[in-house]
N, C-alpha and C. Protein backbone atom coordinates (compact mmCIF):
# COMPACT_ATOMS: atom_id res chain seq x y z
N UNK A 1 19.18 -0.30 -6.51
CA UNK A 1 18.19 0.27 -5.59
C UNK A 1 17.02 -0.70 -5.47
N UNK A 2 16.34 -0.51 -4.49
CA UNK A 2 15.59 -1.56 -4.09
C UNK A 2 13.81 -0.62 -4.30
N UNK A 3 13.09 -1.70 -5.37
CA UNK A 3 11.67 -1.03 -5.21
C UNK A 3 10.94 -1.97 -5.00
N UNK A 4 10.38 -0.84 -4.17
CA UNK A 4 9.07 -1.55 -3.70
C UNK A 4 7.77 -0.17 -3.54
N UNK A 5 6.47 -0.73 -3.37
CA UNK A 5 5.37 -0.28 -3.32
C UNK A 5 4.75 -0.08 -2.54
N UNK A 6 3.70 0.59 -2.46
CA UNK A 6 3.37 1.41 -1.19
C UNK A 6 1.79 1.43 -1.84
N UNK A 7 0.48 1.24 -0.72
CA UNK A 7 -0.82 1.52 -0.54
C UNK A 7 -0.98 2.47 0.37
N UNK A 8 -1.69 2.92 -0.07
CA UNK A 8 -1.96 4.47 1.21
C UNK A 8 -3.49 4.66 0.83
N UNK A 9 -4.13 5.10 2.19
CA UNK A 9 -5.49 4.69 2.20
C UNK A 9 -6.07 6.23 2.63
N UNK A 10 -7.47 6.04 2.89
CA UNK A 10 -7.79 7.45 3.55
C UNK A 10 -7.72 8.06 4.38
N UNK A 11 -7.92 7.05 5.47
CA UNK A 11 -7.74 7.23 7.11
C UNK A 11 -7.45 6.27 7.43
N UNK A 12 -6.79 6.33 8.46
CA UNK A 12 -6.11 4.88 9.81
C UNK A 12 -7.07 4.15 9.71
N UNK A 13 -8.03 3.71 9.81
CA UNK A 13 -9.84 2.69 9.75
C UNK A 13 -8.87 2.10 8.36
N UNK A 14 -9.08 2.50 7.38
CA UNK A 14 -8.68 1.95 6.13
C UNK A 14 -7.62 0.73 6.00
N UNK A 15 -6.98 1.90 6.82
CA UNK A 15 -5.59 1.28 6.28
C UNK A 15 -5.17 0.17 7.84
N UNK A 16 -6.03 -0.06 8.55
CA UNK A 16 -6.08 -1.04 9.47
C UNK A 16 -6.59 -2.23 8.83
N UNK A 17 -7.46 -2.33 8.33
CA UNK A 17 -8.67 -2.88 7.72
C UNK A 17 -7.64 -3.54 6.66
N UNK A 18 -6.86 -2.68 5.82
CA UNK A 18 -6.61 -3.04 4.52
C UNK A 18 -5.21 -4.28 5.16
N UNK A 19 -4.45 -3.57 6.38
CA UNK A 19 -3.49 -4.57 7.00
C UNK A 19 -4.15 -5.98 7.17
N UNK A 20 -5.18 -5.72 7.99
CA UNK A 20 -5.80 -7.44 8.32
C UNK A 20 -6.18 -8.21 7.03
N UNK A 21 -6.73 -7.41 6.17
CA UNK A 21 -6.81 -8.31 4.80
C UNK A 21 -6.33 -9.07 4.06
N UNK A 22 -4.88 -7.95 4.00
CA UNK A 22 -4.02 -7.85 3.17
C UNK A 22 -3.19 -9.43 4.00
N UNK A 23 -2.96 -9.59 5.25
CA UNK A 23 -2.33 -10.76 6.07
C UNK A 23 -2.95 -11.72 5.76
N UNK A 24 -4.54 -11.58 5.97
CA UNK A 24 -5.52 -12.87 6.05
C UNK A 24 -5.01 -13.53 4.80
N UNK A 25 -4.73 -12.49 3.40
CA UNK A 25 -4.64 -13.63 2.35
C UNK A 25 -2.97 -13.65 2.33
N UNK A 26 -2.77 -14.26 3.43
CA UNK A 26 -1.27 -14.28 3.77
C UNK A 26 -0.12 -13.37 2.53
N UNK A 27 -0.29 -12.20 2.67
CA UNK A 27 0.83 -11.43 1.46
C UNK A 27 1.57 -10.91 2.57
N UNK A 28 2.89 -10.63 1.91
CA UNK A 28 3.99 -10.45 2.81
C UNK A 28 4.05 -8.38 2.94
N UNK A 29 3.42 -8.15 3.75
CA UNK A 29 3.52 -6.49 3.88
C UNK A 29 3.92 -6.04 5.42
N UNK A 30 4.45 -4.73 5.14
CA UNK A 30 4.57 -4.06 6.51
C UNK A 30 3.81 -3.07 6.69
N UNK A 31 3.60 -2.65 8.01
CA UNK A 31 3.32 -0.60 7.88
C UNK A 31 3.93 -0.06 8.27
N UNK A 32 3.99 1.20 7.54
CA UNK A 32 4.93 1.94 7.80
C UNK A 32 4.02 3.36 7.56
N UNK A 33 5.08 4.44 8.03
CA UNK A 33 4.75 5.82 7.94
C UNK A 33 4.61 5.98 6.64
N UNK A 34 3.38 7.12 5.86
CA UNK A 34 3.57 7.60 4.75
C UNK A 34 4.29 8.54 4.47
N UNK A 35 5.38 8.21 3.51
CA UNK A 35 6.28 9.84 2.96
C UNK A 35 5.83 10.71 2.79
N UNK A 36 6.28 12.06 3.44
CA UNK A 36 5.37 13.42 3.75
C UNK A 36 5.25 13.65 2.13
N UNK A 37 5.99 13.10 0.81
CA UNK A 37 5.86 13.27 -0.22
C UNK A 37 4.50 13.16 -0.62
N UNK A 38 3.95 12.27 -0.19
CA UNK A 38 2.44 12.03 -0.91
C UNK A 38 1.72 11.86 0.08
N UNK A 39 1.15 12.81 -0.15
CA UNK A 39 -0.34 13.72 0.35
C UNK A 39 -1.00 14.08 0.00
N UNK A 40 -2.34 14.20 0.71
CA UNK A 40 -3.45 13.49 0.83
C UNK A 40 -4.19 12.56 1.52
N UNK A 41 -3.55 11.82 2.02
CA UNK A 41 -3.58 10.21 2.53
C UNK A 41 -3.22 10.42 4.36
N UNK A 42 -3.86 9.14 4.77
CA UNK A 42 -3.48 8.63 5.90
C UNK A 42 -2.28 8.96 6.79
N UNK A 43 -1.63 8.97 7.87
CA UNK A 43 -0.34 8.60 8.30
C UNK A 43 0.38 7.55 7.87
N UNK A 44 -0.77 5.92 7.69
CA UNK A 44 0.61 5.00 7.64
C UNK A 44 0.10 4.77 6.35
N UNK A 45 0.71 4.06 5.51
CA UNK A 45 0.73 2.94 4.49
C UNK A 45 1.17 1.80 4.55
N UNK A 46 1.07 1.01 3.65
CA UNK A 46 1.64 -0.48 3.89
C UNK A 46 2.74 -0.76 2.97
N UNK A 47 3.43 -1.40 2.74
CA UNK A 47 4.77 -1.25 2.12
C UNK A 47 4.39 -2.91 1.89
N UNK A 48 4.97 -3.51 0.51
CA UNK A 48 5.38 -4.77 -0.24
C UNK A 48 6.22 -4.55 -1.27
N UNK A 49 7.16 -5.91 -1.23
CA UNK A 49 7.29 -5.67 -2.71
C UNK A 49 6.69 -5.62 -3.66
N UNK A 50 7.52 -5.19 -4.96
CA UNK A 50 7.24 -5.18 -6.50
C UNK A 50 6.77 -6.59 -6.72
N UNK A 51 6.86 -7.31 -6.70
CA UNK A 51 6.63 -8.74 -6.74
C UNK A 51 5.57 -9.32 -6.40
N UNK A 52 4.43 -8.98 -5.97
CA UNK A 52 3.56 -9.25 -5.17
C UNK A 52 2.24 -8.23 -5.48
N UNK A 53 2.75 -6.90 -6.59
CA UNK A 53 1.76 -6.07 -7.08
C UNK A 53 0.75 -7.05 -7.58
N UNK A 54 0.37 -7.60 -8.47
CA UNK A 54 -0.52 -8.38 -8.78
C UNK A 54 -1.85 -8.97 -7.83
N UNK A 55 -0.91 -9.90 -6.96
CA UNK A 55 -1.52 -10.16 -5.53
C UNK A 55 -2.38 -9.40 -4.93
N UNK A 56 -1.26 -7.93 -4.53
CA UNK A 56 -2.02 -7.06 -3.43
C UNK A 56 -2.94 -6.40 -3.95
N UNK A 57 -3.13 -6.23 -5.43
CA UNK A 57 -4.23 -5.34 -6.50
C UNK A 57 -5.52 -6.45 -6.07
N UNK A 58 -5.21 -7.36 -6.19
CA UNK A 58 -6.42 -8.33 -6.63
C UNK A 58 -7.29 -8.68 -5.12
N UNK A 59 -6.31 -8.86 -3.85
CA UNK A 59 -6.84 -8.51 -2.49
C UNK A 59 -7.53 -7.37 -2.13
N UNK A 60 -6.92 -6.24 -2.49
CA UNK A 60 -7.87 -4.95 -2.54
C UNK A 60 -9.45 -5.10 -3.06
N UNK A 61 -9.09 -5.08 -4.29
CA UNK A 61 -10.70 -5.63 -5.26
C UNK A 61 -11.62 -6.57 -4.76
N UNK A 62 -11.22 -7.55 -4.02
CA UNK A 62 -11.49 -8.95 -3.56
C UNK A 62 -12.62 -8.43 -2.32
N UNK A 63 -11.15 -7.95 -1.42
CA UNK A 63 -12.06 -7.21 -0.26
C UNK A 63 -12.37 -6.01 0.06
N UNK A 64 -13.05 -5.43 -1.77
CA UNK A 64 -13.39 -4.01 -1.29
C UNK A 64 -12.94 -3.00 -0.70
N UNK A 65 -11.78 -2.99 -0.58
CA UNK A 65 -10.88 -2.11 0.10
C UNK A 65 -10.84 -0.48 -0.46
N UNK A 66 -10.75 0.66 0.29
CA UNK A 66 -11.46 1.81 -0.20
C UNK A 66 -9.28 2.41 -0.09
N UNK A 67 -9.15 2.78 -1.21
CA UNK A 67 -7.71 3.10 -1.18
C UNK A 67 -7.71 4.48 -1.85
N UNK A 68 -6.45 5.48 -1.12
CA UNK A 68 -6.26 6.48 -1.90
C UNK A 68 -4.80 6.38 -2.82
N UNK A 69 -4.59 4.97 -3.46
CA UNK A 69 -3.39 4.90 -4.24
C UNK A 69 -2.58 4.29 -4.09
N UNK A 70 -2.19 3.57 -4.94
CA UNK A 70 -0.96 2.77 -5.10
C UNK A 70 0.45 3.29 -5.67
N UNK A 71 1.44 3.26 -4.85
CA UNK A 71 3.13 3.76 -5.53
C UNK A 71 4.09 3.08 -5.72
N UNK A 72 4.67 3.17 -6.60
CA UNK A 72 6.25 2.08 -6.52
C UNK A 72 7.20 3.10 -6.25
N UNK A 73 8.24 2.86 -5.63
CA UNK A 73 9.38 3.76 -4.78
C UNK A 73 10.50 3.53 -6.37
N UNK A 74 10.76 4.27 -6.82
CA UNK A 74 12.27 4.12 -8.02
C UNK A 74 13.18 5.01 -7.57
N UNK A 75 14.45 4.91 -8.62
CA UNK A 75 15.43 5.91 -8.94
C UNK A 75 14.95 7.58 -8.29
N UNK A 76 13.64 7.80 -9.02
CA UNK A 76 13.40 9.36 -8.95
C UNK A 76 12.36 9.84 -7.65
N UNK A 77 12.04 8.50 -7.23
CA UNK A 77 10.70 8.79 -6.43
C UNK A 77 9.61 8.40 -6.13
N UNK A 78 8.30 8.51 -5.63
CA UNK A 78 7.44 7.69 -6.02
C UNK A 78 6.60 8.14 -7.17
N UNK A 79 6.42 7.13 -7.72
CA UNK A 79 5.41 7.34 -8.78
C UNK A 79 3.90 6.55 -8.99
N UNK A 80 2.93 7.05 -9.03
CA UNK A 80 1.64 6.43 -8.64
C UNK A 80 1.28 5.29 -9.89
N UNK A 81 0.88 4.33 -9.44
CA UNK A 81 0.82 3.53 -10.44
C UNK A 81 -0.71 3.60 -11.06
């Protein structure tokens, strides 16, 4: 199975904001819809790999980015990191 991670923000503003950032420091992400599973949050999130957690933590922090959570997709589901 294939994991990967997921940012989900507060509102669309956010998570626009967090897309252009997240590119500027060239990291490899998409957006996508958030799983009606986790809620709370925005419509979209941004999707990366596992591989790249490090990166996208430290871009967040970098540029102040206002987030409602980080997930990795597994076996059982998501689970908030």
């Amino acid at each position: 199975m294939n994991r990967y991670c997921l940012v989900v923000f507060k509102n669309t503003i956010g998570a626009i904001k967090g897309e252009q950032k997240l590119k500027e420091d060239n990291l490899d992400i998409e957006v996508m819809p958030t799983p009606s599973v986790i809620t709370g949050s925005c419509g979209i999130c941004i999707r990366f790999n596992e591989n790249i957690l490090i990166n996208v933590k430290e871009s967040i922090e970098n540029n102040q980015l206002e987030i409602n959570g980080l997930y990795i997709k597994n076996e059982e589901g998501f689970s908030r990191l």
